[in-house]
Protein backbone atom coordinates (compact mmCIF):
# COMPACT_ATOMS: atom_id res chain seq x y z
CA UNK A 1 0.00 0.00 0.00
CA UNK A 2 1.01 3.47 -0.66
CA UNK A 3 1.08 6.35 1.59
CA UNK A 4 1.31 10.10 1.68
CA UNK A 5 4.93 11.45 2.09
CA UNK A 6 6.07 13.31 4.89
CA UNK A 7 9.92 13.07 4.67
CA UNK A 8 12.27 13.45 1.99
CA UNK A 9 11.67 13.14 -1.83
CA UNK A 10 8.67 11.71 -3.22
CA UNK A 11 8.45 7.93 -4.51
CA UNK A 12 5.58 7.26 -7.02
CA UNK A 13 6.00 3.66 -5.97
CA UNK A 14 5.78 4.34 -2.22
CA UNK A 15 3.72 7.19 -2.43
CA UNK A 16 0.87 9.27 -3.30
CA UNK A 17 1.76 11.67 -5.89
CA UNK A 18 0.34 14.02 -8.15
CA UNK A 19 2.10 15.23 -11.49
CA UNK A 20 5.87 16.54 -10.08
CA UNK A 21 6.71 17.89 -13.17
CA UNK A 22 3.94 20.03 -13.52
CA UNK A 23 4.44 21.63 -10.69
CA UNK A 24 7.67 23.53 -12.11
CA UNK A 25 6.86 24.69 -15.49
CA UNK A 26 8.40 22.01 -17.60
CA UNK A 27 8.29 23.71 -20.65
CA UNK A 28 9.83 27.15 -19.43
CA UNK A 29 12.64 24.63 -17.80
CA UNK A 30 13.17 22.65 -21.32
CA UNK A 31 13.78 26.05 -22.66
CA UNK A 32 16.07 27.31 -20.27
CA UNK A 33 18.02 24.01 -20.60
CA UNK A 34 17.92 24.71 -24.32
CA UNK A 35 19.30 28.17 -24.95
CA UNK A 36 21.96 27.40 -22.28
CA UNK A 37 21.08 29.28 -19.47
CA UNK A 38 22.42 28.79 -15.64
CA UNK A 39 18.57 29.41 -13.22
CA UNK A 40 17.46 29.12 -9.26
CA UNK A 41 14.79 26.67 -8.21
CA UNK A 42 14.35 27.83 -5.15
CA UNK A 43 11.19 27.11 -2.55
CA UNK A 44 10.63 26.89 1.63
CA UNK A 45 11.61 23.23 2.87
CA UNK A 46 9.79 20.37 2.08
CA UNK A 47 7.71 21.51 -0.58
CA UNK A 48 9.35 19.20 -3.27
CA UNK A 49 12.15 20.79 -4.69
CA UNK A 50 13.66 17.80 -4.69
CA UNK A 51 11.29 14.96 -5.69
CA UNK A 52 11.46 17.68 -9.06
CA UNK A 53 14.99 17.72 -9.36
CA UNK A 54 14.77 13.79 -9.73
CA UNK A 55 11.73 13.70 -11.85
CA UNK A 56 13.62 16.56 -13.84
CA UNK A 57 17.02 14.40 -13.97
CA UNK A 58 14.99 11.14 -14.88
CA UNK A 59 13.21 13.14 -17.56
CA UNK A 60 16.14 14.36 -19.51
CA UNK A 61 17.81 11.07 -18.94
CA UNK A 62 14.93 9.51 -20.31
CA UNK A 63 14.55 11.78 -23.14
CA UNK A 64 18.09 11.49 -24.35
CA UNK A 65 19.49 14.39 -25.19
CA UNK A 66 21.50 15.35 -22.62
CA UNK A 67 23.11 13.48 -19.63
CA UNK A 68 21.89 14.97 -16.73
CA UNK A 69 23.03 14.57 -12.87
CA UNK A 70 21.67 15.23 -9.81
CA UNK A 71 24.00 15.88 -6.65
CA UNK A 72 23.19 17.29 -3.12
CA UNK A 73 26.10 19.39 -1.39
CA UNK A 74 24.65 19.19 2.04
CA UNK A 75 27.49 17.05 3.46
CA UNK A 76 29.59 19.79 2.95
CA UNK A 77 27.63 22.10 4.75
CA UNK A 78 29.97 21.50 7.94
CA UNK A 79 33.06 22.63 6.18
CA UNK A 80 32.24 26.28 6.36
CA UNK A 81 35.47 28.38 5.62
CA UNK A 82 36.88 25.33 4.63
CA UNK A 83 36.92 25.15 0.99
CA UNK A 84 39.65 22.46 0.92
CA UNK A 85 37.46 19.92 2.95
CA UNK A 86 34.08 21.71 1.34
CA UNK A 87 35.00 21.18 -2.66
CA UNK A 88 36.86 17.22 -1.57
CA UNK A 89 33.41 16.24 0.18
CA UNK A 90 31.03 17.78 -2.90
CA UNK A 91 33.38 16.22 -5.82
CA UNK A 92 33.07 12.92 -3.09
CA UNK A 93 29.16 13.34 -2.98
CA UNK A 94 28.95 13.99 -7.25
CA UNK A 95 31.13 10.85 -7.54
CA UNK A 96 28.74 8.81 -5.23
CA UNK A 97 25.77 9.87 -7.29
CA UNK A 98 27.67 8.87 -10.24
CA UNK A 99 28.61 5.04 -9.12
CA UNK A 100 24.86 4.73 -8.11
CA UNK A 101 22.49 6.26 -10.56
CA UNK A 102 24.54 6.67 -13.76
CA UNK A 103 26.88 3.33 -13.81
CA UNK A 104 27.46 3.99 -17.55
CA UNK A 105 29.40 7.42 -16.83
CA UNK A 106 31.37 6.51 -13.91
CA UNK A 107 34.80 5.42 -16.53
CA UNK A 108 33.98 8.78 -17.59
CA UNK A 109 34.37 11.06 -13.92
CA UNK A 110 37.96 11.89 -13.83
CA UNK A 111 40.35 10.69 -11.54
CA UNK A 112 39.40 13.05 -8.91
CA UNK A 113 41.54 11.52 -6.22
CA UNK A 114 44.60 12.44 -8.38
CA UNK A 115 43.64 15.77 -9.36
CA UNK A 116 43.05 16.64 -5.60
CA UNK A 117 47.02 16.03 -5.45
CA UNK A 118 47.42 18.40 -8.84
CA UNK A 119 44.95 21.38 -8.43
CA UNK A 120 44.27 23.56 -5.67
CA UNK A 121 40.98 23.68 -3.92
CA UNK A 122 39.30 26.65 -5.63
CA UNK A 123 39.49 25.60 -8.85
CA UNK A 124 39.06 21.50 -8.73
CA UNK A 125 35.38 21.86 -8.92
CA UNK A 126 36.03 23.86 -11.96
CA UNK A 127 38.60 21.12 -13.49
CA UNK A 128 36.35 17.91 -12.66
CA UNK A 129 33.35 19.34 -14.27
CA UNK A 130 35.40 20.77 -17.21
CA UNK A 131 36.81 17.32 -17.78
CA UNK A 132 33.78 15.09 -16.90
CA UNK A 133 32.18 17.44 -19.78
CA UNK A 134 34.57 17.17 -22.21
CA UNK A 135 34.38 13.17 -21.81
CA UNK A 136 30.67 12.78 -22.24
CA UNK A 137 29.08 12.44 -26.16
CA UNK A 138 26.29 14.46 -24.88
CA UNK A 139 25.84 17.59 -23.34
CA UNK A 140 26.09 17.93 -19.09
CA UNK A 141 23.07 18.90 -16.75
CA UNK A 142 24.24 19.58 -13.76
CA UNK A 143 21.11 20.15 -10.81
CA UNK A 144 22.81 20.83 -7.66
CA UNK A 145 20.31 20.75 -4.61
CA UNK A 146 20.70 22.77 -1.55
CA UNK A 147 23.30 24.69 -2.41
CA UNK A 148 22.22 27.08 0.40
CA UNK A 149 22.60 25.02 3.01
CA UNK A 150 26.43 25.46 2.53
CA UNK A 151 28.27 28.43 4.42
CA UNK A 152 31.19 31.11 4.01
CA UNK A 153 34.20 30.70 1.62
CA UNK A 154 32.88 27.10 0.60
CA UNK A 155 30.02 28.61 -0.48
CA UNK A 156 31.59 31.52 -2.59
CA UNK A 157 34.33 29.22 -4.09
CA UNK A 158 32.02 26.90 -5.83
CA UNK A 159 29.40 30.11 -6.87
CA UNK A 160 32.89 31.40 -8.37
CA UNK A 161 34.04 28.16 -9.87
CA UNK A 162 30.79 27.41 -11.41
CA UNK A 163 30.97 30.92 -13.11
CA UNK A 164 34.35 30.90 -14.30
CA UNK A 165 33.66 27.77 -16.29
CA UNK A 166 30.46 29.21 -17.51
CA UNK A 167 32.54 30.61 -20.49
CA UNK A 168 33.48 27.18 -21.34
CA UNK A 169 30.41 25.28 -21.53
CA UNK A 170 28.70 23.46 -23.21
CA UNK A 171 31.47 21.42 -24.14
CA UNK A 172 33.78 22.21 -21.61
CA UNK A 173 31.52 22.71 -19.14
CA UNK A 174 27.79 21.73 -18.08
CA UNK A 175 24.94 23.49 -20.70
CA UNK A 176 22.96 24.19 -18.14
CA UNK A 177 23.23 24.12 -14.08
CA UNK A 178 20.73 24.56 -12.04
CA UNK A 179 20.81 25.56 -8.40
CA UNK A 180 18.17 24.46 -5.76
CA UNK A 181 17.78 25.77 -2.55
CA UNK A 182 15.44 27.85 -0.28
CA UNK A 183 16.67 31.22 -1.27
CA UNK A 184 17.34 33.21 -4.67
CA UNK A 185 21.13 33.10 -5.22
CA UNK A 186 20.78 36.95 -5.34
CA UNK A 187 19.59 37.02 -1.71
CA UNK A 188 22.50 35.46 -0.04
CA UNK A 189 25.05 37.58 1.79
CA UNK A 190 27.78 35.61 2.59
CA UNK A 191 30.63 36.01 5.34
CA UNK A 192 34.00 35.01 3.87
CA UNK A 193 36.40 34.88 6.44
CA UNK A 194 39.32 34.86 4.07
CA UNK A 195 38.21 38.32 2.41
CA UNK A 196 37.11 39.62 5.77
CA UNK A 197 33.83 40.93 3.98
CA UNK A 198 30.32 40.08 3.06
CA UNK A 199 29.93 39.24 -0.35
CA UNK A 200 26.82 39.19 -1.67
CA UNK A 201 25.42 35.97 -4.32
CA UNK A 202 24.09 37.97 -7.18
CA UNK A 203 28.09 38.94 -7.21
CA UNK A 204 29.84 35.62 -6.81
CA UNK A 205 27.29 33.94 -9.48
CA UNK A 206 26.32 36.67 -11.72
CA UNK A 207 25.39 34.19 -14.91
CA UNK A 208 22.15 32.94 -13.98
CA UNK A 209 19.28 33.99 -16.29
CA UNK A 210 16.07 33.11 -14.26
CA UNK A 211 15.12 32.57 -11.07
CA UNK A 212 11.94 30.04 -10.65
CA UNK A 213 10.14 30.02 -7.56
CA UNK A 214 8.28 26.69 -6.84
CA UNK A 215 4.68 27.05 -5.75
CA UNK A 216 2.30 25.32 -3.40
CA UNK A 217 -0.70 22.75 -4.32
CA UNK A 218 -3.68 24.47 -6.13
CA UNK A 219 -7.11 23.27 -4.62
CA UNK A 220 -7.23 21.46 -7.50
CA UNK A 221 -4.21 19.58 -6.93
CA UNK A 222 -4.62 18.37 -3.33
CA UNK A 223 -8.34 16.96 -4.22
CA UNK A 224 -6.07 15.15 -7.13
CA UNK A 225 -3.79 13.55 -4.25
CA UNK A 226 -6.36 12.43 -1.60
CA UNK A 227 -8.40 10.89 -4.27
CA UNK A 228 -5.23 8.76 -4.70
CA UNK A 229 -5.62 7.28 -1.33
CA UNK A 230 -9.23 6.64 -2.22
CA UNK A 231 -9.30 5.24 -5.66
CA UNK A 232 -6.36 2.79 -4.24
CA UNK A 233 -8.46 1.83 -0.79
CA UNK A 234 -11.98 2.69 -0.89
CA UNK A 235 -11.77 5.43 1.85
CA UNK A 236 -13.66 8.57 0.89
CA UNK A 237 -13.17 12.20 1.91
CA UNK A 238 -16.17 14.17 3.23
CA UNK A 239 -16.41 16.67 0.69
CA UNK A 240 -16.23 20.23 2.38
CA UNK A 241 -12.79 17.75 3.91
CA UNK A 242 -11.03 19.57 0.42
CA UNK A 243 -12.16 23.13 1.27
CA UNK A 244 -11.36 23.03 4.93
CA UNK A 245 -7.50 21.30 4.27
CA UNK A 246 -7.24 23.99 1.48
CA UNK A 247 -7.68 26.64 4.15
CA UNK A 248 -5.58 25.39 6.82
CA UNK A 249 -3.01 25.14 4.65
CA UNK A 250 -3.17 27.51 1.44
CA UNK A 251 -1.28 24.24 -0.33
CA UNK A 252 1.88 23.87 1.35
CA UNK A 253 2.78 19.99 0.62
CA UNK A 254 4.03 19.13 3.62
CA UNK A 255 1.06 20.26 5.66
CA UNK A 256 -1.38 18.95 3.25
CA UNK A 257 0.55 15.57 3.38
CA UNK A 258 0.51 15.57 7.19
CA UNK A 259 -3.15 15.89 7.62
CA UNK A 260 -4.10 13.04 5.24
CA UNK A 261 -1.63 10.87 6.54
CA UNK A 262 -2.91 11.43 10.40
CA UNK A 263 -6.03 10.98 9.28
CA UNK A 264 -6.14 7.90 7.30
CA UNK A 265 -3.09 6.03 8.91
CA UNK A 266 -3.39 7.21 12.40
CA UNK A 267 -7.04 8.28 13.62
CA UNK A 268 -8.85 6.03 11.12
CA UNK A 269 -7.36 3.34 9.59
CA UNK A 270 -11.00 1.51 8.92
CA UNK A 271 -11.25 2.22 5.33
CA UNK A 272 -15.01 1.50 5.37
CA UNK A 273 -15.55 4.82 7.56
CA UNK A 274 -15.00 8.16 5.69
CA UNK A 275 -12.40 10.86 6.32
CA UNK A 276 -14.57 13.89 8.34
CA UNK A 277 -13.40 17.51 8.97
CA UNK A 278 -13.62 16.87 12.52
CA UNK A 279 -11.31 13.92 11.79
CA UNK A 280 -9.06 16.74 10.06
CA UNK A 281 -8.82 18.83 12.91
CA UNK A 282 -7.62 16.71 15.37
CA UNK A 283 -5.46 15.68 12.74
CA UNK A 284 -4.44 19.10 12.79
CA UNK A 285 -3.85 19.31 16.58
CA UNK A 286 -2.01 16.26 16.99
CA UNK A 287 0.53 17.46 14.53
CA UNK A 288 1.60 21.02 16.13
CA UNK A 289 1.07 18.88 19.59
CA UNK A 290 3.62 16.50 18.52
CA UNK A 291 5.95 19.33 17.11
CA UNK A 292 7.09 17.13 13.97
CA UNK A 293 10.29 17.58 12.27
CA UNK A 294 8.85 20.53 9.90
CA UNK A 295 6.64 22.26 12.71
CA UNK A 296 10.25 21.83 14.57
CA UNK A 297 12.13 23.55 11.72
CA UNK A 298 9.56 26.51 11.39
CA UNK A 299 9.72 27.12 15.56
CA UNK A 300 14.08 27.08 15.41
CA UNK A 301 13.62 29.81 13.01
CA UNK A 302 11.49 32.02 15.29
CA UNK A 303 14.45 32.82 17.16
CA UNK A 304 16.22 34.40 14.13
CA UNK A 305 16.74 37.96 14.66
CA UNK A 306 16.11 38.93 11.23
CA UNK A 307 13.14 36.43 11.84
CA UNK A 308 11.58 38.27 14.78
CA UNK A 309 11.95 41.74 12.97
CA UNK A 310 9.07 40.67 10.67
CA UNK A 311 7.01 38.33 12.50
CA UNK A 312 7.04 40.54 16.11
CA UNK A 313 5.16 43.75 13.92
CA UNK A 314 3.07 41.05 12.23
CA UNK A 315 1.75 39.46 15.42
CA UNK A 316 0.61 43.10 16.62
CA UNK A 317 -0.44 44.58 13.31
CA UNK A 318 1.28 47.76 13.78
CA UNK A 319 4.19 48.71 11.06
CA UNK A 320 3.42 48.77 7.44
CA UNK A 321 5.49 46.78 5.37
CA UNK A 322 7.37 49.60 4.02
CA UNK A 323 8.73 50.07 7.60
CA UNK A 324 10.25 47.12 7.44
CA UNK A 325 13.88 46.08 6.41
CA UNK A 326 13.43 44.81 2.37
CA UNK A 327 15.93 41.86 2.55
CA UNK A 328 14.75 40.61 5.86
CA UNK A 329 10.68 40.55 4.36
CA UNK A 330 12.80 38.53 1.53
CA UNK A 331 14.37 36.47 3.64
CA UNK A 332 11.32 35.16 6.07
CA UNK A 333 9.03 34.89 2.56
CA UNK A 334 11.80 32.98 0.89
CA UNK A 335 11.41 30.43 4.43
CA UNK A 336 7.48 30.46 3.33
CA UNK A 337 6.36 31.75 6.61
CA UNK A 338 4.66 34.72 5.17
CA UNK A 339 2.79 35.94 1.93
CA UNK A 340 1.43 38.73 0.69
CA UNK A 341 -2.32 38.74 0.39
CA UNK A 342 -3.97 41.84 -0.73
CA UNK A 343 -1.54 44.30 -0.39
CA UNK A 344 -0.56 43.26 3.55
CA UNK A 345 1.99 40.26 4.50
CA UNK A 346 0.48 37.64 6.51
CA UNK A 347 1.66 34.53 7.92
CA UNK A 348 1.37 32.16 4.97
CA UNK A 349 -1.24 29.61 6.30
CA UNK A 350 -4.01 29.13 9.32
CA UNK A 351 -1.79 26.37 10.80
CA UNK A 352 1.43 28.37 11.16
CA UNK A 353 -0.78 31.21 12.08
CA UNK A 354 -1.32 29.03 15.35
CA UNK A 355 1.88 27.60 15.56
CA UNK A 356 3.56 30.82 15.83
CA UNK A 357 1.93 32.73 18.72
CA UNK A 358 1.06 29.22 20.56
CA UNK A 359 4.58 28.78 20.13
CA UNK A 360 5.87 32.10 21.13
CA UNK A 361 4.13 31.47 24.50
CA UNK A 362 3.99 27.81 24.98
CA UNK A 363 5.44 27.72 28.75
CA UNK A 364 3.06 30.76 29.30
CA UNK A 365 -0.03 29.02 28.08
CA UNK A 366 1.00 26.18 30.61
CA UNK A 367 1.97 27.52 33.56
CA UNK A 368 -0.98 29.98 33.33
CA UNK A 369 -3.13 28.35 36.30
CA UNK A 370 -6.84 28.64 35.07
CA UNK A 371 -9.60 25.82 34.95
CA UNK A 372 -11.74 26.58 32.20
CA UNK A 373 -15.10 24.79 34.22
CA UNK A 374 -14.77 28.31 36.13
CA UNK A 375 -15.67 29.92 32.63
CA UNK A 376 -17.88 27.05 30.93
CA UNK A 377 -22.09 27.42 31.82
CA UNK A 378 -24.03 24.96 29.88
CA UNK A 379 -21.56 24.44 27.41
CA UNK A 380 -21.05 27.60 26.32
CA UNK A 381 -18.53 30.39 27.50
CA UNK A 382 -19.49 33.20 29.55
CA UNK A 383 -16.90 35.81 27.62
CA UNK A 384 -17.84 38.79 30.32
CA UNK A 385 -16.47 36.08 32.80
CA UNK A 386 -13.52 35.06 31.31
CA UNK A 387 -12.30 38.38 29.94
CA UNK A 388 -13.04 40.23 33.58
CA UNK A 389 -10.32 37.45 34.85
CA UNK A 390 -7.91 38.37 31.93
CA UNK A 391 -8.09 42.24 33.26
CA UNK A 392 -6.91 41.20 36.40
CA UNK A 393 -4.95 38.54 35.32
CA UNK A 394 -3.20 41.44 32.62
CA UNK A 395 -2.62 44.00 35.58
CA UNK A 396 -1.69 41.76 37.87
CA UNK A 397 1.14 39.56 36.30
CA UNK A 398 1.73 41.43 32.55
CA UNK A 399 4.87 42.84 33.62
CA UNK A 400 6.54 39.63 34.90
CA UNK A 401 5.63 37.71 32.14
CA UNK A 402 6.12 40.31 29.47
CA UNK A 403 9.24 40.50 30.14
CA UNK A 404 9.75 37.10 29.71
CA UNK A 405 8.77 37.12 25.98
CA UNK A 406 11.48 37.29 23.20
CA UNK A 407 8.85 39.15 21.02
CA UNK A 408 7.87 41.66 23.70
CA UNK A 409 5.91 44.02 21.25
CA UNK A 410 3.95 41.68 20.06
CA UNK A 411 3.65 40.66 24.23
CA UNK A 412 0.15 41.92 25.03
CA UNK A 413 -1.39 40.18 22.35
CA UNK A 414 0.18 36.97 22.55
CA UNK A 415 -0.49 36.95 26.52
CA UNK A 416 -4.06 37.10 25.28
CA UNK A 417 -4.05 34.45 23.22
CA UNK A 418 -2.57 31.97 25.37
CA UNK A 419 -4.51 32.97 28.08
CA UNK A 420 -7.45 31.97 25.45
CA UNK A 421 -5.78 28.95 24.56
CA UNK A 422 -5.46 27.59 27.80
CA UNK A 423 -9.17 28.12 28.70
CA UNK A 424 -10.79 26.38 25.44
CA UNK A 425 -8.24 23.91 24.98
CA UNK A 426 -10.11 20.80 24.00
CA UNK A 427 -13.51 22.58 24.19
CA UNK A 428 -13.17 24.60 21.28
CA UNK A 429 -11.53 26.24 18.32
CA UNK A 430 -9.20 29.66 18.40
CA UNK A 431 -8.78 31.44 14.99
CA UNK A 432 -6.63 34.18 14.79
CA UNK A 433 -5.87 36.74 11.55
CA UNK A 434 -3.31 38.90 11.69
CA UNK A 435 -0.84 41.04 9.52
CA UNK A 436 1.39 43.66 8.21
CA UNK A 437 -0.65 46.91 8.34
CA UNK A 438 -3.98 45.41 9.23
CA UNK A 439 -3.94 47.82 12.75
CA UNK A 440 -5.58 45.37 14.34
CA UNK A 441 -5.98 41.15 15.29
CA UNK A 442 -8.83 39.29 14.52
CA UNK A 443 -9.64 36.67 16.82
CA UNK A 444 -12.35 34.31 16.86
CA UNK A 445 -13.62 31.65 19.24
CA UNK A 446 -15.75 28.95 18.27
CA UNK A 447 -17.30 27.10 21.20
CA UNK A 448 -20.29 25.00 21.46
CA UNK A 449 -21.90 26.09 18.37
CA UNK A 450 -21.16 29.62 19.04
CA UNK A 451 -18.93 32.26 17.03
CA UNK A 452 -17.44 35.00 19.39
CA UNK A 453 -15.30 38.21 17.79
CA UNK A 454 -12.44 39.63 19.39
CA UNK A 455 -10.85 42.84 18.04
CA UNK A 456 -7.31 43.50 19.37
CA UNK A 457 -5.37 47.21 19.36
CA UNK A 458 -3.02 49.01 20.67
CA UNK A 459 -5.11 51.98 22.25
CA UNK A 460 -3.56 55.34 20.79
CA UNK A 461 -6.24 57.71 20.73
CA UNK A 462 -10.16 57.85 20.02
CA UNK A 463 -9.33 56.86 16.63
CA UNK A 464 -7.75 52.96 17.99
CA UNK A 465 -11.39 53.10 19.71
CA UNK A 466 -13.43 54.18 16.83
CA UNK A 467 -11.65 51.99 13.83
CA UNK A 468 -11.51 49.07 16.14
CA UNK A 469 -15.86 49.56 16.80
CA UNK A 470 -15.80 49.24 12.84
CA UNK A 471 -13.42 46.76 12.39
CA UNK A 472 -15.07 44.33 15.07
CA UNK A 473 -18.58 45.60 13.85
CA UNK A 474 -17.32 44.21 9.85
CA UNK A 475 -15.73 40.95 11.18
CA UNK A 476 -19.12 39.84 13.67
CA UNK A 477 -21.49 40.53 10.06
CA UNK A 478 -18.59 38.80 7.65
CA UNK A 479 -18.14 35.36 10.51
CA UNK A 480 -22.16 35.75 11.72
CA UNK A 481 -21.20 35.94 15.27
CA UNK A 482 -23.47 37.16 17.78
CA UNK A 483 -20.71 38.45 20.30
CA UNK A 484 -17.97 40.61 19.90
CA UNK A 485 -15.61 42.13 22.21
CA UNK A 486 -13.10 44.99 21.94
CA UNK A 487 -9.79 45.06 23.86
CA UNK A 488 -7.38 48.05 23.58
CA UNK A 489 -3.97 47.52 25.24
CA UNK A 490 -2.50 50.75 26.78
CA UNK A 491 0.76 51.07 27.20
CA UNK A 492 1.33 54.50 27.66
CA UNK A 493 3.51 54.62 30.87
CA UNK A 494 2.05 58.06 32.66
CA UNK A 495 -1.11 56.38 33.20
CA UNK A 496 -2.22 54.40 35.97
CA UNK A 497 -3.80 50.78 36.16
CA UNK A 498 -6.92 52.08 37.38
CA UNK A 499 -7.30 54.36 34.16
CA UNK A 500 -6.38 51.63 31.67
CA UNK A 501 -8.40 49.22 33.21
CA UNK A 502 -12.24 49.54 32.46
CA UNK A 503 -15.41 48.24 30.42
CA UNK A 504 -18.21 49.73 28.67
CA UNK A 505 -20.72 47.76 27.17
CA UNK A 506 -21.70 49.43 23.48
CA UNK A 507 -24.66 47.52 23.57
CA UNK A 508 -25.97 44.02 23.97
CA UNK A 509 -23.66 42.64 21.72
CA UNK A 510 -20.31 44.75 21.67
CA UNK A 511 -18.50 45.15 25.11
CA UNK A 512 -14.79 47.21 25.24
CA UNK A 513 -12.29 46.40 27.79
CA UNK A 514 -9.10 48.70 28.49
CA UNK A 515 -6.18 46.93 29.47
């Protein structure tokens, strides 16, 4: 039986799979690879750059035209400044690739071992791939995957090699290479040690002629790979199952891969009984519960400085993307935690939109001592309740724990949420939407059949008050709640507590509460 993929490339034996080469532009590649051209496929992790470079390689190989071969330079990732260690363990890792997927070319790879003896380390790269071109009867495709994921002067010695034998290709050299990584070559900035200087990609590998971004699954697309699993077992999807994975996810492969396969192999394997949303949202939970290797990934980068200069505004809504610092928006887009939507950069879907703030607050949201009973009346929440406890809650413990946050901007707001988090936990569903220039959060509580708005600002002047009353008034009529609730965080240091904190009910449905 197959199974959807959640680590490393995909397997159309093994695995689900939808058309790989579709998903980069086939025919803009073939033509690339045609007039000679150097490109970037670049993409956030796990997404499937590489399952494409192999269907690419297999394709060409296939097709006859050229000989093309795949090699990942990962290994040398740990030689950093290194370049003699760095170029030895990629020409080691090309070699390897060689002996097992291309047993027809390995008499004609140079003698590497001897020309380590004969050519110095910056320009062996340059000499093996110059004389394993010149061997071949066909042209060379060279796809080199995460090229990113190497550092320093290793890094900027094979960009440099690779475009000093440009000049010499296609018969001295490969027609066409291709790198693969996260990032556009362009957007590196590299710290060479032995130049004492940052040199930036688009000048160490100034030859390449496009740079093609790989995209995430079309709704289309990820109703193409669950019908997989049910055409090959007999387990059906509930249909609005499509939709509601569609918006938890926007696409992203690994995500949408992740739900399926904790739904079908984990929380029902009977293939008799169909695949329901609420099956998908425990799915859902049990995945940022268990922090899995990607959720892992996405969380380590949080702590990035250049990182936390974009998300931190994001989480509070505050600064306008033009505020912001070009090549670290770049940068955290190029990672595929945020996209722009509508003129405003949000986190990219509704899962890492929870991840992130849960995450940011995690020990908070645990070692906040609250028993949601207190809260719950008949199944449903008593929000005046709850929110009366968060004011006191707020004034009396915001300033230890505030200062405990990383992201202490975004503080306030995030103390909210987990404060949220730990009351419904199990009981109910917490929604949040947030982004560059927005001015405000969106948060919305679904619990025991009930919708309930929350507005979230930073309280500047009657005009926070008065755009947050319309904002929270326009989210209540788009969602259908019935409840909505204003909170405007002060934090103004001339006032006191007993100024900031207050309530006044707008009318039976819209209560503000000063914090």
């Amino acid at each position: 039986m197959r199974y959807f993929n959640t680590a490393g490339p995909v397997r159309p034996e093994d695995h689900y799979t939808i058309d790989i080469l579709g998903r980069i532009n086939l025919p803009e590649i073939l033509s690339l690879i045609e007039q000679k051209k150097y490109f970037i496929l670049h993409a956030p992790r796990q997404t499937g750059k590489t399952s494409s470079l192999l269907a690419l390689r297999d394709y060409l190989n296939k097709e006859g035209k050229y000989h093309c071969v795949y090699v990942n330079v990962e290994d040398a990732q740990t030689a950093r400044d290194d370049i003699d260690r760095g170029i030895k363990t990629i020409i080691n890792s090309l070699a390897r690739q060689i002996r097992i997927s291309h047993k027809s070319l390995v008499d004609k790879f140079p003698n590497y071992l001897k020309l380590e003896n004969q050519i110095p380390p910056d320009d062996l790269l340059n000499e093996v791939l110059t004389q394993f071109s010149q061997n071949l009867d066909k042209a060379l495709i060279l796809l080199m995957d995460e090229i990113d994921s190497l550092v320093g002067d290793t890094l900027i010695s094979v960009l440099r090699q690779l475009r000093s034998g440009y000049t010499n290709s296609p018969r001295g050299f490969p027609q066409t290479v291709v790198l693969c990584g996260v990032r556009d070559v362009q957007d590196y900035r590299i710290h060479s040690s032995k130049e004492k200087a940052i040199i930036t990609g688009g000048s160490a590998f100034n030859i390449k002629a496009e740079s093609i971004r790989l995209g995430n699954f079309s709704k289309e697309e990820i109703r193409q790979l669950y019908l997989e699993h049910t055409q090959e077992t007999g387990q059906r999807f509930e249909e609005e199952v499509y939709e509601y994975v569609w918006e938890l996810t926007e696409g992203q492969p690994w995500l949408v891969n992740a739900l399926a396969y904790e739904a079908c192999f984990e929380l029902e394997k009977d293939r008799s009984k169909e695949i329901t949303k609420k099956i998908i949202e425990q799915a859902k939970e049990n995945i940022i519960m268990r922090r899995d290797t990607h959720i892992d990934i996405l969380i380590d980068k949080l702590s990035e400085e250049r990182v936390q200069r974009v998300i931190e505004p994001i989480l509070y809504s505050e600064e306008e993307a033009e505020n912001l610092n070009l090549d670290d928006l770049k940068y955290v887009e190029d990672l595929g935690l945020i996209t722009k939507k509508n003129k405003h950069y949000e986190i990219s879907n509704a899962i890492y939109k929870e991840i992130i703030p849960r995450e940011l607050v995690y020990t908070t949201q645990h070692t906040i001592v609250e028993n949601e009973i207190w809260y719950i009346e008949n199944n449903k929440l008593n929000m005046e309740k709850l929110l009366k406890r968060f004011q006191e809650f707020y004034r009396e413990n915001s300033e230890v724990w505030l200062e405990k946050f990383a992201y202490k901007e975004a503080g306030p707001h995030l103390l909210l949420m987990a404060f949220l988090q730990r009351i419904i936990n199990g009981g109910g569903v917490l929604h949040r939407e947030y982004g560059l220039g927005r001015k405000r959060i969106d948060i919305m509580i679904e619990f025991g059949g009930e919708k309930i708005c929350i507005e979230t600002k930073v309280n500047r002047n009657e005009k926070s008050r008065n755009d947050g009353l319309r904002q929270l008034r326009e989210y209540m009529d788009k969602s259908g709640a019935k409840e909505g609730h204003l909170i405007l965080f002060d934090k103004s240091k001339n006032k006191s507590w007993k100024e900031k904190i207050y309530l006044e009910k707008i009318d039976e449905k819209i209560t503000i509460w000063g914090m």
